[in-house]
Protein backbone atom coordinates (compact mmCIF):
# COMPACT_ATOMS: atom_id res chain seq x y z
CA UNK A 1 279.22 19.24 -144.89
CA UNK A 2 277.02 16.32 -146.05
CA UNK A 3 277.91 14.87 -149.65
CA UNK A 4 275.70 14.85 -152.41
CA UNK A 5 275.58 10.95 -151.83
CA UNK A 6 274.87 11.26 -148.40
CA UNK A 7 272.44 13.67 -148.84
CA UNK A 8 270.71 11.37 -151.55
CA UNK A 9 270.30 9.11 -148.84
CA UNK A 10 268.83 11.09 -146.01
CA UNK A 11 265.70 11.52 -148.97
CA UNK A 12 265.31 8.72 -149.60
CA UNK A 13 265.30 7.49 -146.20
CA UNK A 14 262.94 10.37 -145.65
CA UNK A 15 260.83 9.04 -148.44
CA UNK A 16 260.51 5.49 -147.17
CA UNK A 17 259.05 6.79 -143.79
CA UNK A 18 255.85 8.49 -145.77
CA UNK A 19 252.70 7.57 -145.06
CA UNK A 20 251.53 7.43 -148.86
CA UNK A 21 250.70 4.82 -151.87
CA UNK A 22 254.04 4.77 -152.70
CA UNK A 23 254.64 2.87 -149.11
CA UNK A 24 251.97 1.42 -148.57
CA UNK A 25 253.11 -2.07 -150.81
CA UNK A 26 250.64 -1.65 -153.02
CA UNK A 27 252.60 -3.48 -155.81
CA UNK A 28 250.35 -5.28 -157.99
CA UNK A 29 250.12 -6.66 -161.54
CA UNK A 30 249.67 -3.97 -164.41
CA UNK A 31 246.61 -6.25 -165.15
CA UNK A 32 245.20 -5.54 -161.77
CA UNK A 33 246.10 -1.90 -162.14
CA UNK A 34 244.55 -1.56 -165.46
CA UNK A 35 241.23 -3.38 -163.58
CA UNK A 36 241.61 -0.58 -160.71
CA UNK A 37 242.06 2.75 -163.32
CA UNK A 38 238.73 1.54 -165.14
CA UNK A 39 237.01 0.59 -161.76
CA UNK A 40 237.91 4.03 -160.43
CA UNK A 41 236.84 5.77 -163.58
CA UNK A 42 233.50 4.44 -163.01
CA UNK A 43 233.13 5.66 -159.34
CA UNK A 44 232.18 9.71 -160.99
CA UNK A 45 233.29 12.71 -159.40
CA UNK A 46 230.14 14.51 -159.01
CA UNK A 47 229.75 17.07 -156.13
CA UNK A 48 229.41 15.59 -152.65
CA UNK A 49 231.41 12.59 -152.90
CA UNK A 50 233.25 12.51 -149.34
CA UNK A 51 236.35 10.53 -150.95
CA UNK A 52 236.71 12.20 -153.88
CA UNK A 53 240.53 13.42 -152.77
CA UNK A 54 241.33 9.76 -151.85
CA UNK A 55 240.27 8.78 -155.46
CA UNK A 56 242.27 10.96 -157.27
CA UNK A 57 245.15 10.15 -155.18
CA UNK A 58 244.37 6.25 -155.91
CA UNK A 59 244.45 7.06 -159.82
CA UNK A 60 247.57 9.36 -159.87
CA UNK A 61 249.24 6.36 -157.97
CA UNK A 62 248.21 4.51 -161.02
CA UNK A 63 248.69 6.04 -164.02
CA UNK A 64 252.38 6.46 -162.22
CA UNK A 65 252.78 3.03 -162.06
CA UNK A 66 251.42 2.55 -165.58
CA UNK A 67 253.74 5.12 -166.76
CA UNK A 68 251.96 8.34 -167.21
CA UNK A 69 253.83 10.80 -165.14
CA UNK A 70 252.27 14.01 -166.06
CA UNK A 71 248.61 12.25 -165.42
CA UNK A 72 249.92 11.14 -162.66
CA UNK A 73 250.55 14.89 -161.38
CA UNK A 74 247.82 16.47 -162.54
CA UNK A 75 245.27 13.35 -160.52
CA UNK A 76 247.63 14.25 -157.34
CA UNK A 77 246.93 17.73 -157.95
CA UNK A 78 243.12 17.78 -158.51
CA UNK A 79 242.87 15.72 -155.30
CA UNK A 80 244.84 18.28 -153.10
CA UNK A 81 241.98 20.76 -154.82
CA UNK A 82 238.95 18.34 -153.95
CA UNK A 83 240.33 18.13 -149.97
CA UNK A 84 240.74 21.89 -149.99
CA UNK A 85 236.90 22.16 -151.23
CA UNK A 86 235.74 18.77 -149.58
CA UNK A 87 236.67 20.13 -145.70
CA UNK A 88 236.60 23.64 -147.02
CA UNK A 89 240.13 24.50 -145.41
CA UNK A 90 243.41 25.74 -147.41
CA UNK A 91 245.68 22.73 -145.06
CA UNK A 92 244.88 19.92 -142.78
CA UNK A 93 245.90 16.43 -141.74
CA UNK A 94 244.36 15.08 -144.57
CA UNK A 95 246.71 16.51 -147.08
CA UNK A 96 249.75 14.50 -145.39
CA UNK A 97 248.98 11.26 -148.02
CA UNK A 98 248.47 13.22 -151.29
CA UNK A 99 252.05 15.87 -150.24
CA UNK A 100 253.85 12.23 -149.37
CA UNK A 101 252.97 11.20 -152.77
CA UNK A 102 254.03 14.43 -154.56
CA UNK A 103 257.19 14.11 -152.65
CA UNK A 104 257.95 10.59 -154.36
CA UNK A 105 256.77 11.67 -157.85
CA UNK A 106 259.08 14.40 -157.93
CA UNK A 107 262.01 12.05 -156.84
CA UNK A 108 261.44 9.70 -159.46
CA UNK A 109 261.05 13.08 -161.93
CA UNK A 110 264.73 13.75 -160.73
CA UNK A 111 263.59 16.98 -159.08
CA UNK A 112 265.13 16.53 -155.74
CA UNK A 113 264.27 20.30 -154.45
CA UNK A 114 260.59 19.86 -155.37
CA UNK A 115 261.15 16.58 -153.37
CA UNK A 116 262.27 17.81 -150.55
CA UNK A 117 259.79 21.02 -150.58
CA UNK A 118 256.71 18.30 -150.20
CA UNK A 119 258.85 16.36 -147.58
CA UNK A 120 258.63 19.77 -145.57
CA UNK A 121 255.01 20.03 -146.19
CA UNK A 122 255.02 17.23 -144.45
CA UNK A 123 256.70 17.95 -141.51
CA UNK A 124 254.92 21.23 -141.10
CA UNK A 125 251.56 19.60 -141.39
CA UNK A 126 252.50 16.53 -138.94
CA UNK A 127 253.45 18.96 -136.28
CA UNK A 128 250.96 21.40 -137.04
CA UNK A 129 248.60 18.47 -136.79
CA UNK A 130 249.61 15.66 -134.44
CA UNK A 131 247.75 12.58 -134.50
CA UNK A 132 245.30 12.18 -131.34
CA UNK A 133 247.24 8.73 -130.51
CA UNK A 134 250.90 9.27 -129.54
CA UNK A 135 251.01 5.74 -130.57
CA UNK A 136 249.37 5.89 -133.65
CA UNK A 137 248.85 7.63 -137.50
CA UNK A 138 246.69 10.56 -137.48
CA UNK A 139 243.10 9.07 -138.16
CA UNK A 140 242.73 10.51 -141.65
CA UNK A 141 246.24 8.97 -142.60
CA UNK A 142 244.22 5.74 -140.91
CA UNK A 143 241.10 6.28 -143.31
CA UNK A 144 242.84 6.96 -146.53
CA UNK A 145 245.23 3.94 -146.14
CA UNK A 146 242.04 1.76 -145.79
CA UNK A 147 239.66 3.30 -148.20
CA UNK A 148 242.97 2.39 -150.47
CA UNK A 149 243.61 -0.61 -149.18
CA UNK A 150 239.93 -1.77 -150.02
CA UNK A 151 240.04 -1.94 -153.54
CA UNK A 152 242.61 -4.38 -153.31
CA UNK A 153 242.79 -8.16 -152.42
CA UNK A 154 240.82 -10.14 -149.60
CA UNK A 155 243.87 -9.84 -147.35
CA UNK A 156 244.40 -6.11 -147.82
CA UNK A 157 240.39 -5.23 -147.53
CA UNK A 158 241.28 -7.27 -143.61
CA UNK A 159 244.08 -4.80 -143.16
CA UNK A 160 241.62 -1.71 -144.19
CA UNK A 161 238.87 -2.83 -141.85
CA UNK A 162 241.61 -2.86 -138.66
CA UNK A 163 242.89 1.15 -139.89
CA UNK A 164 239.18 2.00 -139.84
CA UNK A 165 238.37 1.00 -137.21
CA UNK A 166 241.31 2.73 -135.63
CA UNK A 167 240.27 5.95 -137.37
CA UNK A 168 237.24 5.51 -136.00
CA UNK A 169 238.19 5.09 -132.47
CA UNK A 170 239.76 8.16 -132.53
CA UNK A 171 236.55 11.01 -134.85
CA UNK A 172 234.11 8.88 -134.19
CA UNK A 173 231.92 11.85 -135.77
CA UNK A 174 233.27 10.72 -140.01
CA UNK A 175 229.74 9.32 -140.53
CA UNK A 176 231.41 7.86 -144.46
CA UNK A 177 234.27 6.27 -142.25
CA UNK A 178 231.90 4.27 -140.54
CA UNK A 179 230.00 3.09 -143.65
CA UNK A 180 232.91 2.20 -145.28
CA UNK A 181 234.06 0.09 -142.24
CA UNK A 182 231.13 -1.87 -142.16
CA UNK A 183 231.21 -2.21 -145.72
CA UNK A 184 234.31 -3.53 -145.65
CA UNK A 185 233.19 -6.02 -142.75
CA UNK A 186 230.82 -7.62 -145.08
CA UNK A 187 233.23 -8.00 -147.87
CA UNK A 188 235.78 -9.96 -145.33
CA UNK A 189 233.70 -11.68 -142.60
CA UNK A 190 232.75 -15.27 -143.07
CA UNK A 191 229.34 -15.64 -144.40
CA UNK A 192 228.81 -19.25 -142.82
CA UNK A 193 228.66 -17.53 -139.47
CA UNK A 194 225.42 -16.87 -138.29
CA UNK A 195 226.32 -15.14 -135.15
CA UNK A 196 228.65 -12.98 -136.80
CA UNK A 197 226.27 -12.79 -139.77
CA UNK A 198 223.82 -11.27 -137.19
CA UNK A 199 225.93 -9.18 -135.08
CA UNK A 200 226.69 -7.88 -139.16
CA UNK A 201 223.22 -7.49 -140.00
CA UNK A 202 222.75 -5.09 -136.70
CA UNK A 203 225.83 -3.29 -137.14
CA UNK A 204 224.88 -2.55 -140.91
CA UNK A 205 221.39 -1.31 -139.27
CA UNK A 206 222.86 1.08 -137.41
CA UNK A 207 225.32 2.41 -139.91
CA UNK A 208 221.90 2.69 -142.34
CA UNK A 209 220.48 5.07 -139.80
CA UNK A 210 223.84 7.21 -139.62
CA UNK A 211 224.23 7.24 -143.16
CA UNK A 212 220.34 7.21 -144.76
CA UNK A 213 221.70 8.53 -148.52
CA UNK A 214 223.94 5.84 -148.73
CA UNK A 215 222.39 4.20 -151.63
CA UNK A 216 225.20 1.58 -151.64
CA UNK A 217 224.94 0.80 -148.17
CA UNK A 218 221.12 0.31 -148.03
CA UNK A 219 221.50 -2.48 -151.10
CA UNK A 220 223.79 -4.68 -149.32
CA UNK A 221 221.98 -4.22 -146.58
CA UNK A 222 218.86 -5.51 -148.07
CA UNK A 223 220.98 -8.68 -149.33
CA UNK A 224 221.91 -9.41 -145.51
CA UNK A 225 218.56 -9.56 -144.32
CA UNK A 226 217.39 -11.96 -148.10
CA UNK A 227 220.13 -14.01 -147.49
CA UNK A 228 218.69 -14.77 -144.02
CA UNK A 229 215.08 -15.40 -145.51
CA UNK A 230 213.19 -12.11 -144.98
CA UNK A 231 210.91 -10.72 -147.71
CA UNK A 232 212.72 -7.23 -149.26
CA UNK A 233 210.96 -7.28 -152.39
CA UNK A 234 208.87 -4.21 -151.75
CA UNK A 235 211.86 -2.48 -150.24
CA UNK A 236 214.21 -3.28 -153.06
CA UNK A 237 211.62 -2.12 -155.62
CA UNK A 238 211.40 1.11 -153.73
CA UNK A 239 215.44 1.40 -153.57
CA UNK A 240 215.51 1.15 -157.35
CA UNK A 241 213.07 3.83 -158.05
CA UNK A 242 215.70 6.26 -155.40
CA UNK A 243 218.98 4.93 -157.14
CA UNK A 244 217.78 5.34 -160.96
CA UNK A 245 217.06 9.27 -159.86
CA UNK A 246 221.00 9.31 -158.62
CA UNK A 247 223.98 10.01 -161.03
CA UNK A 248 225.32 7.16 -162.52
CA UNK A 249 228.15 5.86 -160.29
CA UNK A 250 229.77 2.72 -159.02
CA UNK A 251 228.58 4.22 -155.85
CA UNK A 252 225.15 4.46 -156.39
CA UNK A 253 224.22 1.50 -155.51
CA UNK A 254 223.07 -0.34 -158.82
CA UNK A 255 225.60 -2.99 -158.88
CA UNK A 256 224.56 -4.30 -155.20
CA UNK A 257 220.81 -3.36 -156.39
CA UNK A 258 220.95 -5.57 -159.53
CA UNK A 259 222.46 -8.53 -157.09
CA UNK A 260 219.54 -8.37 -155.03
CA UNK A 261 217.06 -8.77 -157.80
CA UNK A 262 218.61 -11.41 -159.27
CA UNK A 263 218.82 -13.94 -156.59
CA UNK A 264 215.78 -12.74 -154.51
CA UNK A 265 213.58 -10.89 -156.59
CA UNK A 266 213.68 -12.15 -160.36
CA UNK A 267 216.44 -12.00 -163.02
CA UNK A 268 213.84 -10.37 -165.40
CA UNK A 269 213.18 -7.65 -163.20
CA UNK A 270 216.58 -7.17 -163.03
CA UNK A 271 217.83 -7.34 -166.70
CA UNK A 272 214.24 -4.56 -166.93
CA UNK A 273 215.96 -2.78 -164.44
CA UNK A 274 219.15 -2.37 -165.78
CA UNK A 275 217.35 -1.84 -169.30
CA UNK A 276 215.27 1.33 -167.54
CA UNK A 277 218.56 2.94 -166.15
CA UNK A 278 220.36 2.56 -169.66
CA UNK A 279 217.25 4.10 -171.38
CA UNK A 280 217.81 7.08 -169.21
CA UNK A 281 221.58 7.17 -169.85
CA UNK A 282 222.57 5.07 -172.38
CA UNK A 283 225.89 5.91 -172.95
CA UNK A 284 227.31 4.96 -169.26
CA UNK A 285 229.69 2.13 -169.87
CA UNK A 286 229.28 1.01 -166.14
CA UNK A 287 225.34 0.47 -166.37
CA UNK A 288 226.09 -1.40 -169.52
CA UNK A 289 228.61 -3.40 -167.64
CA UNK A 290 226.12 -3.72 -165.28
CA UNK A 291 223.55 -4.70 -167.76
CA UNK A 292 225.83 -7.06 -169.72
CA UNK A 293 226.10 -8.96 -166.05
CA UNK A 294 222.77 -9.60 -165.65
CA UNK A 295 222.30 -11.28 -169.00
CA UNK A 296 225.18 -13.34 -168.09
CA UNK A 297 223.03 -14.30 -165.10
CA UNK A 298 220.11 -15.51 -167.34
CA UNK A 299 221.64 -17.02 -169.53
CA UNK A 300 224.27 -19.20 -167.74
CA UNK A 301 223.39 -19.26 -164.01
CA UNK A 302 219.16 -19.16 -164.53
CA UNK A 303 218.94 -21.10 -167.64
CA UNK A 304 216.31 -21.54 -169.26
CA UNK A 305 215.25 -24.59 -171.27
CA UNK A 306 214.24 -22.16 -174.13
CA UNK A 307 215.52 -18.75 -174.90
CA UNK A 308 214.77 -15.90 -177.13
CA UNK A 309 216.98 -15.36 -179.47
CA UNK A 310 216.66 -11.81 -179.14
CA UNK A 311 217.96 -12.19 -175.28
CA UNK A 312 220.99 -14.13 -176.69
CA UNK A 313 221.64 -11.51 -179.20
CA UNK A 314 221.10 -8.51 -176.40
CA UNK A 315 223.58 -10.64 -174.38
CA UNK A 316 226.22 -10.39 -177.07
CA UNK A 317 225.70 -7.24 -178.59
CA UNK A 318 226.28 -5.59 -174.75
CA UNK A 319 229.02 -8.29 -174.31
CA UNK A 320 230.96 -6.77 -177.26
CA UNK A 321 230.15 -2.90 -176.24
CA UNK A 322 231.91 -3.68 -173.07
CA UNK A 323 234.79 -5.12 -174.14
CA UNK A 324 235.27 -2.26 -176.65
CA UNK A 325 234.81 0.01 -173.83
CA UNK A 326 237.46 -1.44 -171.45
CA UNK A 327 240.29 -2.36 -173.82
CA UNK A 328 242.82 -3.59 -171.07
CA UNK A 329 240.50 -4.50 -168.60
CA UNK A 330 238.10 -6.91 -170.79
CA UNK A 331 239.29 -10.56 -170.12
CA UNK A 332 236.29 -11.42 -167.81
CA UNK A 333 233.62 -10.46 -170.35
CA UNK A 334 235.81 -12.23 -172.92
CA UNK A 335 235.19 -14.75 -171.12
CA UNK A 336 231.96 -14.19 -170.29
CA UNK A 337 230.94 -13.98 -174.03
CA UNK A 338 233.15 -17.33 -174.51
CA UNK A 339 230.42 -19.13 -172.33
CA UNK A 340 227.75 -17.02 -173.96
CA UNK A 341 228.44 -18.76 -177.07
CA UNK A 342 229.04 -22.00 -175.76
CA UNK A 343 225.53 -22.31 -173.03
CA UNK A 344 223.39 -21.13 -175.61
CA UNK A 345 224.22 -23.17 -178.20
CA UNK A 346 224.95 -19.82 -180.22
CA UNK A 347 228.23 -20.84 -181.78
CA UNK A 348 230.55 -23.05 -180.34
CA UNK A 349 233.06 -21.88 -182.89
CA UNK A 350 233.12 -18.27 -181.84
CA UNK A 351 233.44 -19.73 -178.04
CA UNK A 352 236.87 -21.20 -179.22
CA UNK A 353 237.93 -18.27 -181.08
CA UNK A 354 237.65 -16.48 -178.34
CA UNK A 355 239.67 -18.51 -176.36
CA UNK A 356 242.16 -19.64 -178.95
CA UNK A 357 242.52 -15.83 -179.17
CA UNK A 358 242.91 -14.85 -175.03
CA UNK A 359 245.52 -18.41 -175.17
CA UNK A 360 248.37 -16.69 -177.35
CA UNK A 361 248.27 -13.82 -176.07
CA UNK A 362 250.64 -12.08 -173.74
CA UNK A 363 249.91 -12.11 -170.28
CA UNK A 364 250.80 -12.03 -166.31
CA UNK A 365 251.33 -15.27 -164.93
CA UNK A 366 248.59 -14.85 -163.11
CA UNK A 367 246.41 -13.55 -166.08
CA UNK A 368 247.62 -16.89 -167.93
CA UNK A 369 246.19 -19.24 -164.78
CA UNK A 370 242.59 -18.22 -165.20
CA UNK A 371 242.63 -18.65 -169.02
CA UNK A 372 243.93 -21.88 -168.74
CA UNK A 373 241.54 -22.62 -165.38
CA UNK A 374 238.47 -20.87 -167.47
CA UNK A 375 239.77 -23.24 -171.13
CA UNK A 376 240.03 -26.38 -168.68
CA UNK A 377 236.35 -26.10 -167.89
CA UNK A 378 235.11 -25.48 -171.24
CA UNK A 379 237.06 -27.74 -172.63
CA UNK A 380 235.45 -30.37 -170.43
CA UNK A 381 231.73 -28.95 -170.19
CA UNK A 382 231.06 -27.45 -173.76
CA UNK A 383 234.09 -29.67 -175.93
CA UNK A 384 233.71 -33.15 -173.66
CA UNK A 385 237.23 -32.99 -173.69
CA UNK A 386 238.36 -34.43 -170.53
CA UNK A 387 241.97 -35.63 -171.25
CA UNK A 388 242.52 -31.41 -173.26
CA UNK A 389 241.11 -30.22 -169.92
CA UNK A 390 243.05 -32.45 -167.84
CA UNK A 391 246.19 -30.62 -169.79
CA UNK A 392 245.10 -27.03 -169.11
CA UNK A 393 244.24 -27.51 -165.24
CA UNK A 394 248.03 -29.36 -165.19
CA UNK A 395 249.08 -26.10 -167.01
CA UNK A 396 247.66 -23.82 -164.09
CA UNK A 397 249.24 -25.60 -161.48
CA UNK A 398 252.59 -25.54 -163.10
CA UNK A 399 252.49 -21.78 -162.75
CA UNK A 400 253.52 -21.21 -159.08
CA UNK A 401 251.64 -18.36 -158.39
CA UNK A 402 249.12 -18.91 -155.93
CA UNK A 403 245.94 -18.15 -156.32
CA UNK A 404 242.16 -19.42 -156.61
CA UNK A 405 242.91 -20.40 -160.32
CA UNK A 406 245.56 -22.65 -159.19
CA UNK A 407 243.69 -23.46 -155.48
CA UNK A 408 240.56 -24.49 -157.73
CA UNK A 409 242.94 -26.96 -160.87
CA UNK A 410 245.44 -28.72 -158.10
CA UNK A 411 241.81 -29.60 -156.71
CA UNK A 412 240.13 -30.52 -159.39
CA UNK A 413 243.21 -33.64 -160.34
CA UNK A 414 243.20 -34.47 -157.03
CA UNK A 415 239.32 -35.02 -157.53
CA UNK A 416 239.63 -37.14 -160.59
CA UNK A 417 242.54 -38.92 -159.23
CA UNK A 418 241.39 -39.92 -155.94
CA UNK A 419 238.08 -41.16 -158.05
CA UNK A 420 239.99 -43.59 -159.97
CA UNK A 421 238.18 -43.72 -163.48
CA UNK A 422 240.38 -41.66 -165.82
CA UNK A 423 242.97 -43.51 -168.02
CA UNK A 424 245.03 -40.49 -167.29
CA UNK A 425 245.15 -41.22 -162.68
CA UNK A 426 249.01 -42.60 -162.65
CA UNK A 427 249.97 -39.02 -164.95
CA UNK A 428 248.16 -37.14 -162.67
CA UNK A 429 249.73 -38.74 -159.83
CA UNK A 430 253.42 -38.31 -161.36
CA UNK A 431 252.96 -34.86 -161.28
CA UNK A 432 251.31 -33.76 -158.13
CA UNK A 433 254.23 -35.62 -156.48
CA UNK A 434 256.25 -33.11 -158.70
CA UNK A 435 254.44 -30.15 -158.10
């Protein structure tokens, strides 16, 4: 008869094989989590949306992980409800992810038997419902892993394009599986290619044509064809009057929208834009994230060499809404408002507070490299404090984590070593040899 310890083990070896989040290495910073809950908050959950089970699976993962357990249920829950009402069956394939995840909350919880009762699910459904491919996962184990696997870094969204376009290979027929794969392809394909860039741009046609609602789609697709020179400014008007008649979502298609306007179109029209779509709902904290962007854009990337003081004071005022809307997800638009201050000559004192402020406070490592990375370059554009931004680049690059924060300072003193005019070279020197 098998021990208790044994039989500990045989779960959790059980539990390892699952194809769910809690497999899937999705460990992260709590900063990055805390980025994700808010992000996913802002997707919506009205009626229709095709992933709306993958996105409550994505937050139960979560608020697990941020230590809410019985949220954490109760999001794994209401997504087993939205598949059941999404493919309008009781069971499928598609539950295998959300019963795998239930399986390892209720080990953590201690409740082995509930444990194991999900790890049966499983088995029942995976024979029930064997994958197409001996070789491979079912294809909607394929399509949740990616959809999942896109909200997360460069190198994961690469990973999410190869499992859809496995899922794909084997039901061709998910129309939303095909968007998202080609969505994903721009995110991850190099931009600098013009072949690829046009084999992209014909790919995204086609995808358009499948998928004609797809709101989100059509607005990067209209940024393709501007970035290669063609006129969209008709079309993109006419895509804003469809998307400010759809619910307010991260889906919708605004954010991409907004982009377009701004580069190709006119950053006026866009900050109008965004202004028209808060008039209508002027309580949704994306849109005024949205809307707080686009000032941003005006005032730091399309200067001006006069501004209104009224757009300076619109910038902050949404600036500050924001950040009092995402408590623990707020450090770019602190930052953000930092550089507010400081490129419009607003206060240069509130631009340090701010950052004195974001400097002693706890924080990842990697949280810590872009304040320092983000201080460096104010201290040397806004302060003229070469030698104090010197210090904080040297202070991001101490920090082994790597990242662009770090990729961008060990750069930047190479740059003014190798040019030879700073009394600080032979420090700088001395410790990139150390580094």
């Amino acid at each position: 008869m098998m021990s208790a310890a044994q039989s500990q083990t045989t779960l959790e070896s059980k539990l390892e094989a699952l194809q769910c989040h809690f497999t899937w290495d999705l460990e992260t910073s709590k900063s990055i989590f805390l980025h994700l809950r808010d992000h996913l908050e802002d997707i919506g959950t009205e009626e229709g949306n095709s992933w709306l089970g993958h996105i409550y699976n994505l937050r139960g993962f979560i608020q697990y992980k941020l230590g809410f357990t019985e949220d954490a249920q109760s999001f794994f829950n209401k997504a087993a409800e939205a598949f059941r009402r999404i493919r309008n069956a009781d069971e499928g394939p598609w539950l295998v992810v959300n019963y795998g995840n239930l399986a390892w909350l209720h080990h953590h919880l201690g409740d082995q038997a509930e444990s194991q009762a999900y790890l049966s699910k499983v088995d029942a459904l995976m024979n029930k419902y064997p994958s197409p491919s001996q070789d491979e996962l079912h294809p909607e184990i394929y399509a949740e892993k990616a959809w999942t696997l896109m909200k997360f870094s460069k190198e994961h969204k690469k990973e999410a394009v190869d499992y859809f376009q496995r899922a794909i290979r084997m039901q061709p027929d998910m129309v939303e599986w095909n968007t998202s794969y080609i969505l994903g392809l721009v995110y991850t394909c190099d931009h600098r290619d013009r072949g690829l860039k046009a084999d992209l741009l014909e790919k995204m046609r086609m995808a358009k044509e499948q998928d004609p609602e797809n709101l989100f789609l059509a607005a990067h697709y209209l940024t393709l064809r501007a970035d290669r020179g063609e006129e969209i400014k008709d079309e993109a008007r006419e895509l804003a009057r469809k998307v400010l008649r759809n619910p307010v979502s991260s889906y919708s298609g605004i954010k991409p929208l907004l982009n377009v306007y701004s580069y190709y179109v006119s950053i006026d029209e866009a900050i109008d834009l965004a202004e028209e779509a808060l008039k209508t709902h002027p309580d949704e904290r994306y849109l005024k994230r949205c809307a707080a962007h686009c000032y941003k854009c005006k005032l730091i990337y399309f200067r001006e060499s006069r501004l209104e003081q009224s757009v300076i004071d619109r910038a902050i005022s949404l600036h500050k809404e924001v950040i009092a809307l995402h408590p623990d997800s707020s450090l770019a638009k602190k930052i953000d408002l930092a550089s507010i201050y400081a490129k419009s000559n607003y206060s240069q004192d509130k631009a340090e507070q701010i950052y004195q402020e974001l400097l002693e406070s706890d924080g990842e490592p990697a949280v810590k490299q872009r304040i320092y990375n983000c201080y460096a370059k104010h201290l040397y554009f806004y302060r003229q404090d070469s030698k104090g931004s010197v210090r904080y680049h040297m202070k991001v690059a101490k920090i082994p984590q790597r990242n662009i924060y770090r990729k961008t300072s060990i750069t930047t003193l190479k740059k003014i070593r190798d040019r030879g005019r700073s009394h600080m070279c032979r420090e700088i020197e001395e410790f990139l040899e150390n580094l």
